[in-house]
C-alpha atoms as a PDB file:
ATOM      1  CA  UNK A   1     -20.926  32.995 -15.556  1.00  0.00           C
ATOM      2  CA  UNK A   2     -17.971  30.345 -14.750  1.00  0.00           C
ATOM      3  CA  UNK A   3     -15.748  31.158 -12.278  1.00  0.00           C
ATOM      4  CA  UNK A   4     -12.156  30.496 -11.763  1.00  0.00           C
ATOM      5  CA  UNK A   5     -10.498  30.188  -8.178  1.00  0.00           C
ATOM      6  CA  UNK A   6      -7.114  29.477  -7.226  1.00  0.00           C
ATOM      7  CA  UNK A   7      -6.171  28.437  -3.976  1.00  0.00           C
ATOM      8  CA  UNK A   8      -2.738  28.099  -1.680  1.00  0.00           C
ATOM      9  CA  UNK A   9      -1.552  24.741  -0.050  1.00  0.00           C
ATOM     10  CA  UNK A  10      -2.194  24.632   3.790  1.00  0.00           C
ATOM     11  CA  UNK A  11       1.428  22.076   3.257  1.00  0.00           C
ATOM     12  CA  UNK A  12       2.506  24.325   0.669  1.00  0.00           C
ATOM     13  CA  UNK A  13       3.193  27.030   3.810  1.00  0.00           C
ATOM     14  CA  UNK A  14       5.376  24.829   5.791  1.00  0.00           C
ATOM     15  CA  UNK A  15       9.179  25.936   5.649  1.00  0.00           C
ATOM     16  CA  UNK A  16      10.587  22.820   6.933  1.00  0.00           C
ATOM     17  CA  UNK A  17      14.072  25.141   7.050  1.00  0.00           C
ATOM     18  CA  UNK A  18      17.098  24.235   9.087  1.00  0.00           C
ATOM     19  CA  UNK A  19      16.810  26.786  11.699  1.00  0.00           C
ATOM     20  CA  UNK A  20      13.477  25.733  12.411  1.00  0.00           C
ATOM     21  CA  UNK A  21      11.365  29.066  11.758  1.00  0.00           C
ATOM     22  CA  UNK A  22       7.822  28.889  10.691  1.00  0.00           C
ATOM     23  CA  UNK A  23       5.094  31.163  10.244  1.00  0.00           C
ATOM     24  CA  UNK A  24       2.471  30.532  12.810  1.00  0.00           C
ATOM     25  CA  UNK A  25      -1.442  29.583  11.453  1.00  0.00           C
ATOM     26  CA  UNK A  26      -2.812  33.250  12.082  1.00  0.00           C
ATOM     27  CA  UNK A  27       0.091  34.407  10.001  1.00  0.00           C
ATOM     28  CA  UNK A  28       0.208  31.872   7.346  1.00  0.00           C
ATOM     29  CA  UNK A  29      -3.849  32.643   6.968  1.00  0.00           C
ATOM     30  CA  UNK A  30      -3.158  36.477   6.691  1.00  0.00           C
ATOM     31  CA  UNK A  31      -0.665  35.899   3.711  1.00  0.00           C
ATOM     32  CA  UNK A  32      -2.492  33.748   1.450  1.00  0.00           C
ATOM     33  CA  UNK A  33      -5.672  35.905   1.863  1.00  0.00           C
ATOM     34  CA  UNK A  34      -3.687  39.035   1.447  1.00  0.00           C
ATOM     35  CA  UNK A  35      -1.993  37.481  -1.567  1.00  0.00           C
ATOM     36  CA  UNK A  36      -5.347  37.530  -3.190  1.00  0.00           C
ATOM     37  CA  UNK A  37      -6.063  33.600  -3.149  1.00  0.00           C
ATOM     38  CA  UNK A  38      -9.177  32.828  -3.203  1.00  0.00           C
ATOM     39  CA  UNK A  39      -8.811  29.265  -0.325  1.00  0.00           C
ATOM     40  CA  UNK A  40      -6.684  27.153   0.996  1.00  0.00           C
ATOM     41  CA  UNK A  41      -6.303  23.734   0.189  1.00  0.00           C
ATOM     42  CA  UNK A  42      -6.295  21.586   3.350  1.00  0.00           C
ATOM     43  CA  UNK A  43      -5.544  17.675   4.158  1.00  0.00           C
ATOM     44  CA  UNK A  44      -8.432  16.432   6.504  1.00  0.00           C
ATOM     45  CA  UNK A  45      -8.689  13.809   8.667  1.00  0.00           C
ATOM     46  CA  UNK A  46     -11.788  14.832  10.213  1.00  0.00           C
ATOM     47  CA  UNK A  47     -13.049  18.164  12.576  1.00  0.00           C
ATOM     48  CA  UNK A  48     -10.349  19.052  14.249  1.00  0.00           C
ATOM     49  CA  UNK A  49      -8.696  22.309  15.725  1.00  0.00           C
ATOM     50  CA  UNK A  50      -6.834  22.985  12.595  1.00  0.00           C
ATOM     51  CA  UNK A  51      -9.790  22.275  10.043  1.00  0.00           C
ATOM     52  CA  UNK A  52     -11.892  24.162  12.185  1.00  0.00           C
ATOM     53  CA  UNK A  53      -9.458  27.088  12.103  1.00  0.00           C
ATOM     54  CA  UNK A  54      -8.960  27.065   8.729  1.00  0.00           C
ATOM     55  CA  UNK A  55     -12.564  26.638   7.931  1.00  0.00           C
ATOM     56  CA  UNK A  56     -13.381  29.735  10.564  1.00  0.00           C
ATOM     57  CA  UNK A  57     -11.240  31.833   8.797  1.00  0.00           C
ATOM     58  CA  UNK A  58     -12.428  31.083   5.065  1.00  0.00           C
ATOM     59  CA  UNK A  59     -16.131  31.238   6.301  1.00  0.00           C
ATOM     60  CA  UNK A  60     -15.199  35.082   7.179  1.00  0.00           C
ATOM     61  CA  UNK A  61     -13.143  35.984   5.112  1.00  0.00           C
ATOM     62  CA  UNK A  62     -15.639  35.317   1.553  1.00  0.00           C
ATOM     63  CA  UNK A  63     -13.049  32.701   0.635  1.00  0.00           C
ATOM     64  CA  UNK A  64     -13.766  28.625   0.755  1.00  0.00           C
ATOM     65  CA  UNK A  65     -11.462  25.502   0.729  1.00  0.00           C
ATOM     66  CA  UNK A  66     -11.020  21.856  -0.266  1.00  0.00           C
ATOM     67  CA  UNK A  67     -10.906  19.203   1.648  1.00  0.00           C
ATOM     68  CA  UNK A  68      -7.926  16.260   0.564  1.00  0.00           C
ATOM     69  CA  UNK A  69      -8.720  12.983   1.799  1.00  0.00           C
ATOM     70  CA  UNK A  70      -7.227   9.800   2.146  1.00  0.00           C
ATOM     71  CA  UNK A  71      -9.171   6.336   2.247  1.00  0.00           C
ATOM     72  CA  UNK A  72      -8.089   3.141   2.186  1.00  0.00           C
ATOM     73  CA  UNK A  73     -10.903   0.940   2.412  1.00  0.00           C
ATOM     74  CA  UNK A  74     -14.201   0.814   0.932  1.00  0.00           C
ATOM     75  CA  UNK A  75     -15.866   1.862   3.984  1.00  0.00           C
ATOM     76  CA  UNK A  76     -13.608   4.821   5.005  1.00  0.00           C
ATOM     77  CA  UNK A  77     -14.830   7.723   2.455  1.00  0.00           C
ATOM     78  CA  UNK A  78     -18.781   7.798   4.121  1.00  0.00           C
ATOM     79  CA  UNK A  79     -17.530   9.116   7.504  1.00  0.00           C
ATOM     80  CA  UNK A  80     -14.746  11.530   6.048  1.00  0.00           C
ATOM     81  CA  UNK A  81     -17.352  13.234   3.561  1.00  0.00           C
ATOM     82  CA  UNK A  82     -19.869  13.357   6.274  1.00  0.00           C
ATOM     83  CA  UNK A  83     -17.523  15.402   8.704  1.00  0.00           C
ATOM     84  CA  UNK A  84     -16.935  17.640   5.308  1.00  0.00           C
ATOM     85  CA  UNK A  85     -20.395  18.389   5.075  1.00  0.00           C
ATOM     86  CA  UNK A  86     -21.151  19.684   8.701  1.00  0.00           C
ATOM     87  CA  UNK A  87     -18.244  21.743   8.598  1.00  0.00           C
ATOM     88  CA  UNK A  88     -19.165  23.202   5.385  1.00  0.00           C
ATOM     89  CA  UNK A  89     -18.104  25.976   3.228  1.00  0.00           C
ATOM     90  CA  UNK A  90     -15.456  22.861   1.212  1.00  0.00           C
ATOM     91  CA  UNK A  91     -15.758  23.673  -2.738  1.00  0.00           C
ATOM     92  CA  UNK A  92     -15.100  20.105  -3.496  1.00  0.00           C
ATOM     93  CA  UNK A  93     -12.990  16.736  -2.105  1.00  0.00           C
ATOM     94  CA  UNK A  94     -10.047  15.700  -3.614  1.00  0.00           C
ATOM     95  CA  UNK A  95      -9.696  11.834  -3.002  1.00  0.00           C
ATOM     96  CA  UNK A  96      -6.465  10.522  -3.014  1.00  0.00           C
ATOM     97  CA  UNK A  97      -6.955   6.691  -3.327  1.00  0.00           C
ATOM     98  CA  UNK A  98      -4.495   5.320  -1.023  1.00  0.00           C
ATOM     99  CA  UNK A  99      -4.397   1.797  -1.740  1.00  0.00           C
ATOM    100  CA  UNK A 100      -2.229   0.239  -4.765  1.00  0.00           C
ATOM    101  CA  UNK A 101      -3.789  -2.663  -6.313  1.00  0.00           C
ATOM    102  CA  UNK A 102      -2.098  -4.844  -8.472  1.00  0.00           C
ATOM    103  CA  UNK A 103      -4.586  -4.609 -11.200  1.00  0.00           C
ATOM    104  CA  UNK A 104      -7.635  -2.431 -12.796  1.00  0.00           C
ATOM    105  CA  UNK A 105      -9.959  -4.868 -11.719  1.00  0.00           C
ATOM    106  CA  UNK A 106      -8.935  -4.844  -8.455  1.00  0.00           C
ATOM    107  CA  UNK A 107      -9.834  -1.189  -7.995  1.00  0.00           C
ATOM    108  CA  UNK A 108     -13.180  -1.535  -9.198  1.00  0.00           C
ATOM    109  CA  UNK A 109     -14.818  -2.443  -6.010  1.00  0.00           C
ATOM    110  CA  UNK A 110     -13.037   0.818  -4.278  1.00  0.00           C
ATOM    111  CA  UNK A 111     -13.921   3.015  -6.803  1.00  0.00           C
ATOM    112  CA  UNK A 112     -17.461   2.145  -6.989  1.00  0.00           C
ATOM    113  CA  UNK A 113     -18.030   2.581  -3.233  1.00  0.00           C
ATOM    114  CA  UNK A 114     -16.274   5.737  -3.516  1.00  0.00           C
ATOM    115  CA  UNK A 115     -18.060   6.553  -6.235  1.00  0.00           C
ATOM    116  CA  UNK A 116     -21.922   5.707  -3.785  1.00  0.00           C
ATOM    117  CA  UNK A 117     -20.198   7.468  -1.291  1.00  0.00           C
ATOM    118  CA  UNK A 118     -20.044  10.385  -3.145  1.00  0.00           C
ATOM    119  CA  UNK A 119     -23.592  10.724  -4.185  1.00  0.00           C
ATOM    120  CA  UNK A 120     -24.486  11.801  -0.809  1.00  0.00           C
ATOM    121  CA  UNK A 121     -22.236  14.386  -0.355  1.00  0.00           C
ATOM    122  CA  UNK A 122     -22.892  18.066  -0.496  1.00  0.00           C
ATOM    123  CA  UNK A 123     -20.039  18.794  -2.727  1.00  0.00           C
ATOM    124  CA  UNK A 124     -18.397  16.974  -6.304  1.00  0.00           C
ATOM    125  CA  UNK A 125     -15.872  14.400  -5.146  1.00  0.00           C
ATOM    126  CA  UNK A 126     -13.051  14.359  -7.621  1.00  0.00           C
ATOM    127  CA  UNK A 127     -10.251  11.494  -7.838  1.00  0.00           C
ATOM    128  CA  UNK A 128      -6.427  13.223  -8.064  1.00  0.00           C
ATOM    129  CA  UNK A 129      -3.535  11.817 -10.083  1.00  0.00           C
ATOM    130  CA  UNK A 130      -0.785  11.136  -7.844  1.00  0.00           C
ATOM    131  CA  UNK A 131       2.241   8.682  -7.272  1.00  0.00           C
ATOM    132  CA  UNK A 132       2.101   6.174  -4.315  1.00  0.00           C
ATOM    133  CA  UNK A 133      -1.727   6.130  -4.934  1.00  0.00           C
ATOM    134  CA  UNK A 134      -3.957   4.202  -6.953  1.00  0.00           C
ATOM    135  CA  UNK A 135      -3.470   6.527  -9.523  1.00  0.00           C
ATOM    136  CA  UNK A 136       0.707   6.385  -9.447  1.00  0.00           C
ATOM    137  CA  UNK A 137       1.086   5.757 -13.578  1.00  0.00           C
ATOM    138  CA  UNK A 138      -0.353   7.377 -16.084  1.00  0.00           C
ATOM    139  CA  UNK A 139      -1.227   4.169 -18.405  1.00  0.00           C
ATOM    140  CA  UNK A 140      -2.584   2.394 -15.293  1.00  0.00           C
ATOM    141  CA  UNK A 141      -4.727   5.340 -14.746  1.00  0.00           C
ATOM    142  CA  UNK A 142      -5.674   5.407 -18.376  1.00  0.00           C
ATOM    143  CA  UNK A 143      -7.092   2.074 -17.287  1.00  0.00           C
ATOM    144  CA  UNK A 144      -9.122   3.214 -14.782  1.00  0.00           C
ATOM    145  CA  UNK A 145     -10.491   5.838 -17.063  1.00  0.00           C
ATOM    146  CA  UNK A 146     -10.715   3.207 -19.893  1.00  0.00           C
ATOM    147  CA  UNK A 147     -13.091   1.160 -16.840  1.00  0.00           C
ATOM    148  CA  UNK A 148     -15.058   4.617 -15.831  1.00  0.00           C
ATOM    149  CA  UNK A 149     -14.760   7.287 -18.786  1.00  0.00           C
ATOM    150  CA  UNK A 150     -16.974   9.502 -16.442  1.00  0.00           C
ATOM    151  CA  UNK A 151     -14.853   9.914 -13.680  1.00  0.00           C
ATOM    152  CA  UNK A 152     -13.661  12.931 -12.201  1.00  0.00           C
ATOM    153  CA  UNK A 153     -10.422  13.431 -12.176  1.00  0.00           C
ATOM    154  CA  UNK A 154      -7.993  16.760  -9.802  1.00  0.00           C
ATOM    155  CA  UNK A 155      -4.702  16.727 -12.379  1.00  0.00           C
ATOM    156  CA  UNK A 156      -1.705  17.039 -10.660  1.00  0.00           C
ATOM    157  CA  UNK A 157       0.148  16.367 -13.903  1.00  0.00           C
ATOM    158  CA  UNK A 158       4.097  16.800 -12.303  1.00  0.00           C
ATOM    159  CA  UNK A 159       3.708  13.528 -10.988  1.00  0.00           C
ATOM    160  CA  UNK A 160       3.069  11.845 -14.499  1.00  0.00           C
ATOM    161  CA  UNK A 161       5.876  13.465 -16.176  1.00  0.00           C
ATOM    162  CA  UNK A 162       8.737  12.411 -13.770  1.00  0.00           C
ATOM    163  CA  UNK A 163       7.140   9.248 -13.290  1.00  0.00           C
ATOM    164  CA  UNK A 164       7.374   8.033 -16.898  1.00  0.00           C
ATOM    165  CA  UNK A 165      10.579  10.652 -17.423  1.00  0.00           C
ATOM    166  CA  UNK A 166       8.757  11.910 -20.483  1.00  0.00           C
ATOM    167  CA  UNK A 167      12.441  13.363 -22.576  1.00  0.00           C
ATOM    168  CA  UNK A 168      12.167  16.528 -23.845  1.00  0.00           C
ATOM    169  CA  UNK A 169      10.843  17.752 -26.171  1.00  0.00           C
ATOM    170  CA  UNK A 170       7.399  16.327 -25.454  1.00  0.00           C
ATOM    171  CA  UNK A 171       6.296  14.035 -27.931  1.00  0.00           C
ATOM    172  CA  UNK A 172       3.129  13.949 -29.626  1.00  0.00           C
ATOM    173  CA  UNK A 173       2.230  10.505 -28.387  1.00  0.00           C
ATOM    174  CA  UNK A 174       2.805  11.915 -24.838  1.00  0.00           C
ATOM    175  CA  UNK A 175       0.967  14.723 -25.324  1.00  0.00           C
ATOM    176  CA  UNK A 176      -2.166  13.141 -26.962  1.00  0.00           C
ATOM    177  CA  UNK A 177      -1.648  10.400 -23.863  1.00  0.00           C
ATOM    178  CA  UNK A 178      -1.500  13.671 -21.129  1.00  0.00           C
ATOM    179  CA  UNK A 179      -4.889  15.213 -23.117  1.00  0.00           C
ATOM    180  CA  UNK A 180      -6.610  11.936 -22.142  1.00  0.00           C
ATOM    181  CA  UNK A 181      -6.511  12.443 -18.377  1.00  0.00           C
ATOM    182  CA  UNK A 182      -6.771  15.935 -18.611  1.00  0.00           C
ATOM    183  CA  UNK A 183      -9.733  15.842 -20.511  1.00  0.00           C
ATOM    184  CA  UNK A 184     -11.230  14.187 -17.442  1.00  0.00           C
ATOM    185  CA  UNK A 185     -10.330  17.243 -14.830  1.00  0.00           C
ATOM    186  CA  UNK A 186     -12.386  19.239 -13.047  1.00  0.00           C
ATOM    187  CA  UNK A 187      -9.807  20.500 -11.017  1.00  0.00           C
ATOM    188  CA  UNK A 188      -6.049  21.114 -11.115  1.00  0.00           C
ATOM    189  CA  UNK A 189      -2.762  21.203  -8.743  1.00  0.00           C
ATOM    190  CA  UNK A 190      -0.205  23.446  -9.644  1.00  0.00           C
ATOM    191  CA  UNK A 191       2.978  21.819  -9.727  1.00  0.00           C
ATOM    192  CA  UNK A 192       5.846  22.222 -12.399  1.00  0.00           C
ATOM    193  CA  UNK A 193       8.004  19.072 -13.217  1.00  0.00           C
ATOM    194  CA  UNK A 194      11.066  17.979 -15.255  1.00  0.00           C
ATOM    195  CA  UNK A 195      11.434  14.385 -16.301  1.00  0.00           C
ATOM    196  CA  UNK A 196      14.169  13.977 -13.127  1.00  0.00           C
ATOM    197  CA  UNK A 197      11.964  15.795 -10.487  1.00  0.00           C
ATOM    198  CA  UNK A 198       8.620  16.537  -9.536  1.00  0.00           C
ATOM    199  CA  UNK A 199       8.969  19.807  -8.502  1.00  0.00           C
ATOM    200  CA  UNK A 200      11.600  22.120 -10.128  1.00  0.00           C
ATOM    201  CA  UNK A 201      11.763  26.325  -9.531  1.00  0.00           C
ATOM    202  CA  UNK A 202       9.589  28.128 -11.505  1.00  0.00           C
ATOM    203  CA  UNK A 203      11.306  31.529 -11.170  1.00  0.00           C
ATOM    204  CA  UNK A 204      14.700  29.958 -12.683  1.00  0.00           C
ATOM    205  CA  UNK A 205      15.172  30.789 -16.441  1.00  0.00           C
ATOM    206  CA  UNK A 206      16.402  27.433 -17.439  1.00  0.00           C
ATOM    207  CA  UNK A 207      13.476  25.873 -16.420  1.00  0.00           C
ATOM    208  CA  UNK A 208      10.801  28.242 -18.775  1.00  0.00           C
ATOM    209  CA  UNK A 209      10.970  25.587 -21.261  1.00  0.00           C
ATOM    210  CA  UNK A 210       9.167  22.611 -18.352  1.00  0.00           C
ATOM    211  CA  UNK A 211       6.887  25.840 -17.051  1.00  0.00           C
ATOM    212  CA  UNK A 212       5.922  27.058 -20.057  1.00  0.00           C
ATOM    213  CA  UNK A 213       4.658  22.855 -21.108  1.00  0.00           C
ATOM    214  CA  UNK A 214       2.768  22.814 -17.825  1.00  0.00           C
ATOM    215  CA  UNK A 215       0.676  26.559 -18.433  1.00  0.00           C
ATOM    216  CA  UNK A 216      -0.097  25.206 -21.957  1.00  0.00           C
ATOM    217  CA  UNK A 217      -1.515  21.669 -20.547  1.00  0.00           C
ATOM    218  CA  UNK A 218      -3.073  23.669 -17.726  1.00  0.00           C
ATOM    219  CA  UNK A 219      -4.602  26.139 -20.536  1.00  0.00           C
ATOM    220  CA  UNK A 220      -5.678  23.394 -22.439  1.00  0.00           C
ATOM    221  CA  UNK A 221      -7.478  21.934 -19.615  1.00  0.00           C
ATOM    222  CA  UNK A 222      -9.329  25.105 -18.432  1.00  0.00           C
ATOM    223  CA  UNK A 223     -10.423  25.185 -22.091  1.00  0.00           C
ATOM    224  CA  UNK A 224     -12.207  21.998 -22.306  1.00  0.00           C
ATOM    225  CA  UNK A 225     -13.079  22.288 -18.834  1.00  0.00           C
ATOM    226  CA  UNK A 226     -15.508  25.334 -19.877  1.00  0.00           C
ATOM    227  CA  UNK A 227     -17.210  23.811 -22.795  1.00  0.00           C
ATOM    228  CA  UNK A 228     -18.448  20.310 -20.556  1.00  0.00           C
ATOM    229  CA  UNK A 229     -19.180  22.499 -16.731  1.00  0.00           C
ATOM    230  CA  UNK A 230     -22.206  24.287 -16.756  1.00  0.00           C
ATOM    231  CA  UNK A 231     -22.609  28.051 -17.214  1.00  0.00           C
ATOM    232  CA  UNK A 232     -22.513  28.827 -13.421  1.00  0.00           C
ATOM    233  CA  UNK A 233     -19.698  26.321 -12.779  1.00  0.00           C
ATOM    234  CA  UNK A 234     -16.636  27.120 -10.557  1.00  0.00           C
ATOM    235  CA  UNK A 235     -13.044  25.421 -11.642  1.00  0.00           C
ATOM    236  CA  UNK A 236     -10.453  25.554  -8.736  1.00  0.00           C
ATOM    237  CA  UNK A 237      -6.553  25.713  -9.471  1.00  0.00           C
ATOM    238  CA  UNK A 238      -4.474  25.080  -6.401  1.00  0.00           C
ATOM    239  CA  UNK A 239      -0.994  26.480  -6.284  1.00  0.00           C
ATOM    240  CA  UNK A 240       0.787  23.485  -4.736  1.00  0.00           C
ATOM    241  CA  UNK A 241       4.447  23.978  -4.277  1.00  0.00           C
ATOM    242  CA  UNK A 242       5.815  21.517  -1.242  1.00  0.00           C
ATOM    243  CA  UNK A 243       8.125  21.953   1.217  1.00  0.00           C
ATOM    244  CA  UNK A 244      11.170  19.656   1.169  1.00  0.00           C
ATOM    245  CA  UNK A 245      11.954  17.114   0.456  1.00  0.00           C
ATOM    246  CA  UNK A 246       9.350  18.116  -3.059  1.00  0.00           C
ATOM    247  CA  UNK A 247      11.413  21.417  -2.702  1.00  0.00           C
ATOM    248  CA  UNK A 248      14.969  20.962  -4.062  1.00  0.00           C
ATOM    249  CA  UNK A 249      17.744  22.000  -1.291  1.00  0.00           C
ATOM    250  CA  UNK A 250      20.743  23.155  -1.451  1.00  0.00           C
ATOM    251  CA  UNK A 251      24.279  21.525   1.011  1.00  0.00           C
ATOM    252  CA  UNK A 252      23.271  23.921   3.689  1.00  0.00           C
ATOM    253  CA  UNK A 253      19.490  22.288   3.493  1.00  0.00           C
ATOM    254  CA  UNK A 254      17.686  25.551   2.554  1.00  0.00           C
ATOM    255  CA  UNK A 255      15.529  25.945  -0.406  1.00  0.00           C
ATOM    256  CA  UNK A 256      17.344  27.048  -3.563  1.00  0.00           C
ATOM    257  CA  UNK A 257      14.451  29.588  -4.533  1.00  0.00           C
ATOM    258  CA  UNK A 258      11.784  31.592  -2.230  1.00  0.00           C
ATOM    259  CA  UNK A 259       8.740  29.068  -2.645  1.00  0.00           C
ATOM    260  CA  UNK A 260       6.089  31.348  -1.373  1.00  0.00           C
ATOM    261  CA  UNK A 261       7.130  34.318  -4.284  1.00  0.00           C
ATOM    262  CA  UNK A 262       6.827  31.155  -6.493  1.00  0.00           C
ATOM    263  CA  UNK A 263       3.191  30.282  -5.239  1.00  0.00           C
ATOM    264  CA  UNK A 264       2.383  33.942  -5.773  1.00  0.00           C
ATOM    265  CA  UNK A 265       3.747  34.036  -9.576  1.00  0.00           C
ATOM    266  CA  UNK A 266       1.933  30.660 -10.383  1.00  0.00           C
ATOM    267  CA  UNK A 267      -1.350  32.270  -8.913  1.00  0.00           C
ATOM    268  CA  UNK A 268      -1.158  35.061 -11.301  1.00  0.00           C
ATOM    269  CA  UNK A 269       0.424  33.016 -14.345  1.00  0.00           C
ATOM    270  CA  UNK A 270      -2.786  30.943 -14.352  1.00  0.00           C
ATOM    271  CA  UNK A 271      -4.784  34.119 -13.952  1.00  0.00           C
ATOM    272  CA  UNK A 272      -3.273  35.232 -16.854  1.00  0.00           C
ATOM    273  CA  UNK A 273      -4.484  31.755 -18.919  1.00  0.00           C
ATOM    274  CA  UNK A 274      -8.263  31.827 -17.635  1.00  0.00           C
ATOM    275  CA  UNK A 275      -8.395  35.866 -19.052  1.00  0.00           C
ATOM    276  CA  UNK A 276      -7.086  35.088 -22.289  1.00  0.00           C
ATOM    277  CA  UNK A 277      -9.395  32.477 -22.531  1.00  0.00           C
ATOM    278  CA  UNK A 278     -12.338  34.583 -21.503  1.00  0.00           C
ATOM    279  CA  UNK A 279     -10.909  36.795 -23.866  1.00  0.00           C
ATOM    280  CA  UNK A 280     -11.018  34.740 -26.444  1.00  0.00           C
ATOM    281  CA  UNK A 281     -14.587  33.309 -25.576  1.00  0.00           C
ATOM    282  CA  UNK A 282     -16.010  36.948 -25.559  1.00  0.00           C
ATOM    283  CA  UNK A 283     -14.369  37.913 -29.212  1.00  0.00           C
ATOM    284  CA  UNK A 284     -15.996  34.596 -30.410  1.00  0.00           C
ATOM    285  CA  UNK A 285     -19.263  35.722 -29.087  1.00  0.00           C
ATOM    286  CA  UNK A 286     -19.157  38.859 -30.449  1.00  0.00           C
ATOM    287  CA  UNK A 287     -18.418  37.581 -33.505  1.00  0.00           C
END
């Protein structure tokens, strides 16, 4: 049967507020598991005492993680996935290509040493959409996908909104052009954007209309995630709702809504998607 996690940003629980105040790691480890998330979501830049922590914790608590990683040469994925694999219990890597070259061809060579990298690896290696990384625009990454129609994609799709400032309503060359990439995801972070910023408040009314875009592309991705992953196959949804400067302030520099609530509300929002599709899927069967 296909599972469906959804994991909590290890950033995502920094406050970053003006007087300073911050939930220490024991805490901050408590709340997401007692919030009923299933892992955290952790940058790693190899074993150290805060991946092992996290990784401690997860191990004992029936709960996993994924490892975000950062390369910027061809040679700097092999070590990274190796440290993922001895400290073990990661449900996948999310790579976040961090070089920008000019042109397609030039990320060819990176992408296929990734790409060998990831072959030895324990656990699937996906690529993630994001700005300031080799994947920064959606047509350049329609490229890339254009150059290797197999790869692997996590879909944090906020950043391709506000970077082409898609108007509203959503057009249905934008949408077919968003279906592309998400037809290649095998993973998702939760984000909600407008076309001015990447990461607007989900529990504010005037922004259902930009929420309720973002559950129907995530919807639509889960779908055609489960009829190309296998029947034991696990898809992993990360709630990722940043700190400032991602979170909007107000004059007095703290956060105009209560991010963690909103974390909490996205978990069970998607929830809500994955059951109506099983739903659906079990009607059609018993049909």
């Amino acid at each position: 049967m296909q599972n469906f996690l959804v994991y909590q940003s290890w950033w995502g629980m920094e406050r970053r507020g003006p007087d300073g105040q911050e939930w220490s790691d024991e805490e901050k480890l408590e709340m997401i598991r007692d919030a009923g998330f299933d892992g955290i979501s952790l940058a790693f830049f190899g074993i150290n005492d805060e991946a092992e922590k996290v990784v401690d914790f997860v191990k004992a608590h029936d709960m996993s993680w994924q490892a975000v990683v950062f390369p910027k040469t061809l040679d700097d994925l092999n070590p990274i996935l190796e440290g993922i694999d001895r400290i073990g219990a990661a449900d996948h890597v999310d790579v976040q290509p961090d070089v920008k070259p000019y042109t397609v061809n030039e990320c060819v060579p990176y992408l296929e040493a990734w790409r060998r990298a990831a072959d030895s690896c324990s656990v699937p290696v996906y690529f993630e959409t994001h700005r300031d990384r080799m994947t920064t625009d959606l047509f350049f990454t329609l490229q890339l996908l254009d150059c290797f129609p197999d790869l692997k994609l996590v879909g944090d799709l906020s950043h391709f909104v506000v970077g082409r400032e898609f108007a509203w309503p959503i057009s249905d060359e934008n949408h077919a052009l968003m279906h592309r990439v998400i037809d290649n995801c095998w993973a998702f972070h939760g984000r909600v954007a407008s076309r001015e910023q990447v990461q607007i408040q989900i529990s504010f009314d005037h922004h259902k209309e930009w929420l309720g875009l973002f559950l129907d592309w995530w919807e639509y991705g889960f779908a055609g995630w489960r009829t190309r992953a296998g029947a034991d196959a696990t898809l992993t949804f990360t709630c990722e709702l940043g700190p400032r400067e991602y979170a909007i302030t107000g004059a007095d520099g703290f956060e105009l809504s209560d991010r963690w609530e909103e974390a909490k509300l996205m978990k069970d929002l998607v929830h809500e998607r994955w059951r109506k599709l099983e739903s659906g899927g079990a009607a059609a069967a018993a049909e």
